[in-house]
N, C-alpha and C. Protein backbone atom coordinates (compact mmCIF):
# COMPACT_ATOMS: atom_id res chain seq x y z
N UNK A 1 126.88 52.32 330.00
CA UNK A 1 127.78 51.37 329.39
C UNK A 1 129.11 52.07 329.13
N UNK A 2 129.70 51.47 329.60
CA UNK A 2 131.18 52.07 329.65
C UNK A 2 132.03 52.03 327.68
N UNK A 3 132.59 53.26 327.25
CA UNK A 3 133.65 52.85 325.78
C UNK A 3 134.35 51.88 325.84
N UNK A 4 134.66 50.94 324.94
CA UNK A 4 135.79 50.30 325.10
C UNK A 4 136.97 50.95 325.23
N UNK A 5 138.12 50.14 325.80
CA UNK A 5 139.62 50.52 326.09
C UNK A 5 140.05 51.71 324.98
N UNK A 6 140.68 52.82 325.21
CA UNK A 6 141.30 53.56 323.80
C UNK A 6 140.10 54.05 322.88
N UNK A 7 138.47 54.06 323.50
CA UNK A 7 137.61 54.45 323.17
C UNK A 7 137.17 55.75 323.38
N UNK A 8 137.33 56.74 323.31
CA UNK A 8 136.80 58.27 324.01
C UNK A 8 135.06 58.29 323.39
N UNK A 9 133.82 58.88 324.37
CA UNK A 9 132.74 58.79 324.29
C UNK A 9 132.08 59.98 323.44
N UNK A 10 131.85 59.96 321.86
CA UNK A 10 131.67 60.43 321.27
C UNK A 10 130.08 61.05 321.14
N UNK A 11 130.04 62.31 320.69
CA UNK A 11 128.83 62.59 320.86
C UNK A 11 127.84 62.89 319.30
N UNK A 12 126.96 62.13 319.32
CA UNK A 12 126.01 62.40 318.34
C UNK A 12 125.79 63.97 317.58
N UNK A 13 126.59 63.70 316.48
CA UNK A 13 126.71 65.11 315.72
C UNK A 13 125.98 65.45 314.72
N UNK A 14 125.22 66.53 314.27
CA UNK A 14 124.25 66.32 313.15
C UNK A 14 125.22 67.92 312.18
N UNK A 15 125.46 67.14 311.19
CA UNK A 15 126.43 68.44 310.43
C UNK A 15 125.22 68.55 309.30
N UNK A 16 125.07 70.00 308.98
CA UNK A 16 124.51 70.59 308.02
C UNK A 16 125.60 71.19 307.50
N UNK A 17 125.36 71.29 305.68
CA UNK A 17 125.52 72.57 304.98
C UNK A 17 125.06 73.03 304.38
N UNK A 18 125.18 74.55 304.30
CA UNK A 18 123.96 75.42 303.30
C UNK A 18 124.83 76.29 302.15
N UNK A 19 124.44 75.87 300.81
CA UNK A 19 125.88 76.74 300.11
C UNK A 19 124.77 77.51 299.41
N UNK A 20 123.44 77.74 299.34
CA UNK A 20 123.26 78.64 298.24
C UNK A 20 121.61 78.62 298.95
N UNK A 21 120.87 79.74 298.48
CA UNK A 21 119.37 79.84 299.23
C UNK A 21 118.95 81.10 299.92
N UNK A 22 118.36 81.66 300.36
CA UNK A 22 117.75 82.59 301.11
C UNK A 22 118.34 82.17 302.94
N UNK A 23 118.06 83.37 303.79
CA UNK A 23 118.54 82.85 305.09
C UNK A 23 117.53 82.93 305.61
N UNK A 24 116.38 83.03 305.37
CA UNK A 24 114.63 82.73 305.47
C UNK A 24 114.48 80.69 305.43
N UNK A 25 115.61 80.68 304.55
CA UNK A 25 114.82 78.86 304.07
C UNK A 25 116.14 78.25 304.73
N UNK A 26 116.89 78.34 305.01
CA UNK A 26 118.19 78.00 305.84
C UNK A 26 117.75 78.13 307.57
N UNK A 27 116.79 79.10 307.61
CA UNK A 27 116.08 79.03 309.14
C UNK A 27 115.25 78.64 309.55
N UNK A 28 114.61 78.06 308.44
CA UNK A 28 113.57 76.63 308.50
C UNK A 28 113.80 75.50 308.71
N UNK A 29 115.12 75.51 307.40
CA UNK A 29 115.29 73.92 307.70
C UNK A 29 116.75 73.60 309.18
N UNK A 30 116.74 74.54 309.60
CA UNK A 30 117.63 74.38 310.94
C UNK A 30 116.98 73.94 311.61
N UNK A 31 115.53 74.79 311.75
CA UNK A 31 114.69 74.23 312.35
C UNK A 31 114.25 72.79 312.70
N UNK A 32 113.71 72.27 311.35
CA UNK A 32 113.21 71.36 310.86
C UNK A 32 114.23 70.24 311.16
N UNK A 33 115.66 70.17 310.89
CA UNK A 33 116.54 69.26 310.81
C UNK A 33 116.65 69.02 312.65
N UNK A 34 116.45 70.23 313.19
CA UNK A 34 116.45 69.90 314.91
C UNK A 34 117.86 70.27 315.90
N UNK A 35 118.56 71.69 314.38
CA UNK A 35 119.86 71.63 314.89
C UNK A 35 120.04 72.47 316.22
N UNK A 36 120.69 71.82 317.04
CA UNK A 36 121.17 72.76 318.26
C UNK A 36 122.05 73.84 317.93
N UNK A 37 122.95 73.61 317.18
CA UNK A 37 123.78 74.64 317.01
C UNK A 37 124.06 74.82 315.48
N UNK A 38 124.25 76.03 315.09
CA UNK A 38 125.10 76.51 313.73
C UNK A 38 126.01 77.38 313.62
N UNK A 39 126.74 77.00 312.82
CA UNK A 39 128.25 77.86 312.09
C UNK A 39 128.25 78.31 311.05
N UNK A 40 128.04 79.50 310.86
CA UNK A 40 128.41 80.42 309.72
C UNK A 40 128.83 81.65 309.21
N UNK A 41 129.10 81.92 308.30
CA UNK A 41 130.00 83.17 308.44
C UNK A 41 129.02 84.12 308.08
N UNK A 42 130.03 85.61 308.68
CA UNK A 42 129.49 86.55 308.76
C UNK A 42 128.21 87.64 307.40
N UNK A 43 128.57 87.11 306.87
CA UNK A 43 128.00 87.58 305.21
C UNK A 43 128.56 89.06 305.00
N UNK A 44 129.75 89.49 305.03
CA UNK A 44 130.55 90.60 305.39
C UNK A 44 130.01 90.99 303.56
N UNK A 45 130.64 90.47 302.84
CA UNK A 45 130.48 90.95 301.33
C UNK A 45 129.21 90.67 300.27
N UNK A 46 127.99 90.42 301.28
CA UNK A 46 126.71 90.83 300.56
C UNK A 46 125.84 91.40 301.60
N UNK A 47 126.37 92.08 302.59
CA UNK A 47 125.36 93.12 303.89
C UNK A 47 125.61 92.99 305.09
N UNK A 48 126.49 91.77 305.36
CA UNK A 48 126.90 91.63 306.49
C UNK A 48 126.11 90.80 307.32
N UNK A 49 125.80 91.02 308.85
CA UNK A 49 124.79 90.30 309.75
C UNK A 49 123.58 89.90 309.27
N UNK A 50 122.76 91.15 308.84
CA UNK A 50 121.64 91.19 308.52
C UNK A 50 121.51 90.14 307.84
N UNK A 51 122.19 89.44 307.08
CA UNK A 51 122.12 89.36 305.71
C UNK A 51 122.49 87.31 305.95
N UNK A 52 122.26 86.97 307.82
CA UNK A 52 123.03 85.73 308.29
C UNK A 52 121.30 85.14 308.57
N UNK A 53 121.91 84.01 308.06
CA UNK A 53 120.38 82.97 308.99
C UNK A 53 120.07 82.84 310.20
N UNK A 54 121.12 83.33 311.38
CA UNK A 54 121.52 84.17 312.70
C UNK A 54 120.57 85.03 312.93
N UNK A 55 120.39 85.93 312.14
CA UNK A 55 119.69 87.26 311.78
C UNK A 55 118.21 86.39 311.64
N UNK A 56 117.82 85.56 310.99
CA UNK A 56 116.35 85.43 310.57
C UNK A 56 115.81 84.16 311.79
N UNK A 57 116.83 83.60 312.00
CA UNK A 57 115.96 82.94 313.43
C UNK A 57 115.84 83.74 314.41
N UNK A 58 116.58 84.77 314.69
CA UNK A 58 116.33 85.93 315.92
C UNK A 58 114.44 86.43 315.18
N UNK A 59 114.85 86.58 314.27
CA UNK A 59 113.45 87.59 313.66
C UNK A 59 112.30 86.54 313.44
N UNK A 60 112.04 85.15 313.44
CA UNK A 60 111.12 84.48 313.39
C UNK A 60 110.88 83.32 314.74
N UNK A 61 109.94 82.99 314.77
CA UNK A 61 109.29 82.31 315.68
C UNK A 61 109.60 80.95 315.73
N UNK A 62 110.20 80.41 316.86
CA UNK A 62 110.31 78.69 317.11
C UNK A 62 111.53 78.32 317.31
N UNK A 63 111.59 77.05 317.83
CA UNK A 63 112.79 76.53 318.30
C UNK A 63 114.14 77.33 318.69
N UNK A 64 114.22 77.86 319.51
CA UNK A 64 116.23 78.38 319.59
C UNK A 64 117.13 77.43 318.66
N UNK A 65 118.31 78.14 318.27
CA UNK A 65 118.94 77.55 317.76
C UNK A 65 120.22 78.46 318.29
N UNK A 66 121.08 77.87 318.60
CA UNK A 66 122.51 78.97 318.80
C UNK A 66 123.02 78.92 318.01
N UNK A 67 123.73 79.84 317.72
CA UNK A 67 124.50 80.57 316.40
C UNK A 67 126.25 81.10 316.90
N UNK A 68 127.32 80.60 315.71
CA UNK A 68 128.21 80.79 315.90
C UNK A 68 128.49 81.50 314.41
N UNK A 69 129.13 83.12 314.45
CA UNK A 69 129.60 83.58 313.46
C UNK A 69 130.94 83.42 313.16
N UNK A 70 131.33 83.19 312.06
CA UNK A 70 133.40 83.21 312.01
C UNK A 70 133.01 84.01 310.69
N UNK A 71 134.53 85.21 310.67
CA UNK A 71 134.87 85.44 310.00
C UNK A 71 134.03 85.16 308.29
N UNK A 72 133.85 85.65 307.64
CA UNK A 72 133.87 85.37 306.12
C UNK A 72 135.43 85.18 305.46
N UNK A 73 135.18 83.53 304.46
CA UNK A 73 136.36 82.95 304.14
C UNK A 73 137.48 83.13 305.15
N UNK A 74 137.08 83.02 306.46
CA UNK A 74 137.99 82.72 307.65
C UNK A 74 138.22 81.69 308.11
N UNK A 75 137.76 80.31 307.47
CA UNK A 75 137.82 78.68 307.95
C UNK A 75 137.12 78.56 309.45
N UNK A 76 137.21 77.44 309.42
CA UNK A 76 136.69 76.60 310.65
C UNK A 76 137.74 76.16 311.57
N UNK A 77 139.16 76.21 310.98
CA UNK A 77 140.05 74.83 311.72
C UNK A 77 140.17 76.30 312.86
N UNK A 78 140.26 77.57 313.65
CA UNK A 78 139.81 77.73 314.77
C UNK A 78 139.23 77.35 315.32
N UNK A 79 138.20 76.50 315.21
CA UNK A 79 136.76 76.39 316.15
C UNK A 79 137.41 74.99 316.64
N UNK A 80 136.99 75.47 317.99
CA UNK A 80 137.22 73.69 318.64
C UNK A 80 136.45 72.76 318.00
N UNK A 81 136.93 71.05 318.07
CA UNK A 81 136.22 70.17 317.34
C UNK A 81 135.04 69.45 318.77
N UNK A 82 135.19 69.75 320.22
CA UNK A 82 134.44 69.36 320.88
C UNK A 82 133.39 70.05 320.61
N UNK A 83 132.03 69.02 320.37
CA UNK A 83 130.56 70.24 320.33
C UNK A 83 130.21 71.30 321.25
N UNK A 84 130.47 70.82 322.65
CA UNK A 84 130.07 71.27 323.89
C UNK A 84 131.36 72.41 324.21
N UNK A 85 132.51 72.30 323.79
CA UNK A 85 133.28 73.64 322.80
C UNK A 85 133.03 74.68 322.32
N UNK A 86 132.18 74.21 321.23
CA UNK A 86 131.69 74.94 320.12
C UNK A 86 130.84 75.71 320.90
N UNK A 87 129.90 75.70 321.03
CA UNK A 87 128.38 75.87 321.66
C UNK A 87 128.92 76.40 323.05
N UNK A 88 129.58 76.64 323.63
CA UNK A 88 130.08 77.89 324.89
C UNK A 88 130.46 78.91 323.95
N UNK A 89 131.30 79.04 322.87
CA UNK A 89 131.53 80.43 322.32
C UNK A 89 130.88 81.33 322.33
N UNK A 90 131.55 82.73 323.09
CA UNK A 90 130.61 83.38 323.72
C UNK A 90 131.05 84.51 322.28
N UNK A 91 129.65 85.31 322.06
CA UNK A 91 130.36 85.93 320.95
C UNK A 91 129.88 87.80 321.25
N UNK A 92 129.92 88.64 320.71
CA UNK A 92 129.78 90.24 320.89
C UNK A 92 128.32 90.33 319.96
């Protein structure tokens, strides 16, 4: 089915946020919620990587999830707003 006129074909987005919790229970419910992708920052000023929900889905079992790190208190308005954008960022 084609957009209407001045319509661009938008894609089904599922936004999470996690402001407070373990990165044990943040890698569950990524899980659980069915997210393809996540954004979050680096945890530079309480251990760094280790210390990312990045870090605990690598270390536990199930579903992939790709992971995008930015900066700590480095914003988002870098990150492209296309999903399929987002989710190529190739990272180190």
């Amino acid at each position: 089915m084609a957009s209407p006129p001045g319509c661009g074909r938008m894609a089904a987005v599922k936004i999470m946020v996690f402001l407070h919790g373990t990165a044990i229970m943040h890698a569950a419910a990524a899980r659980r919620a069915g997210a393809d992708l996540l954004v979050e920052d680096d945890c530079q000023s309480i251990g760094g990587v280790a210390q990312t929900t990045q870090a605990s889905l690598a270390a536990t079992p199930g579903r992939a999830v790709r992971c995008v790190l930015v900066p700590e208190f480095g914003g988002l308005a870098h990150l492209p707003g296309d999903p399929g954008q987002l989710a190529a960022i190739q990272q180190s």
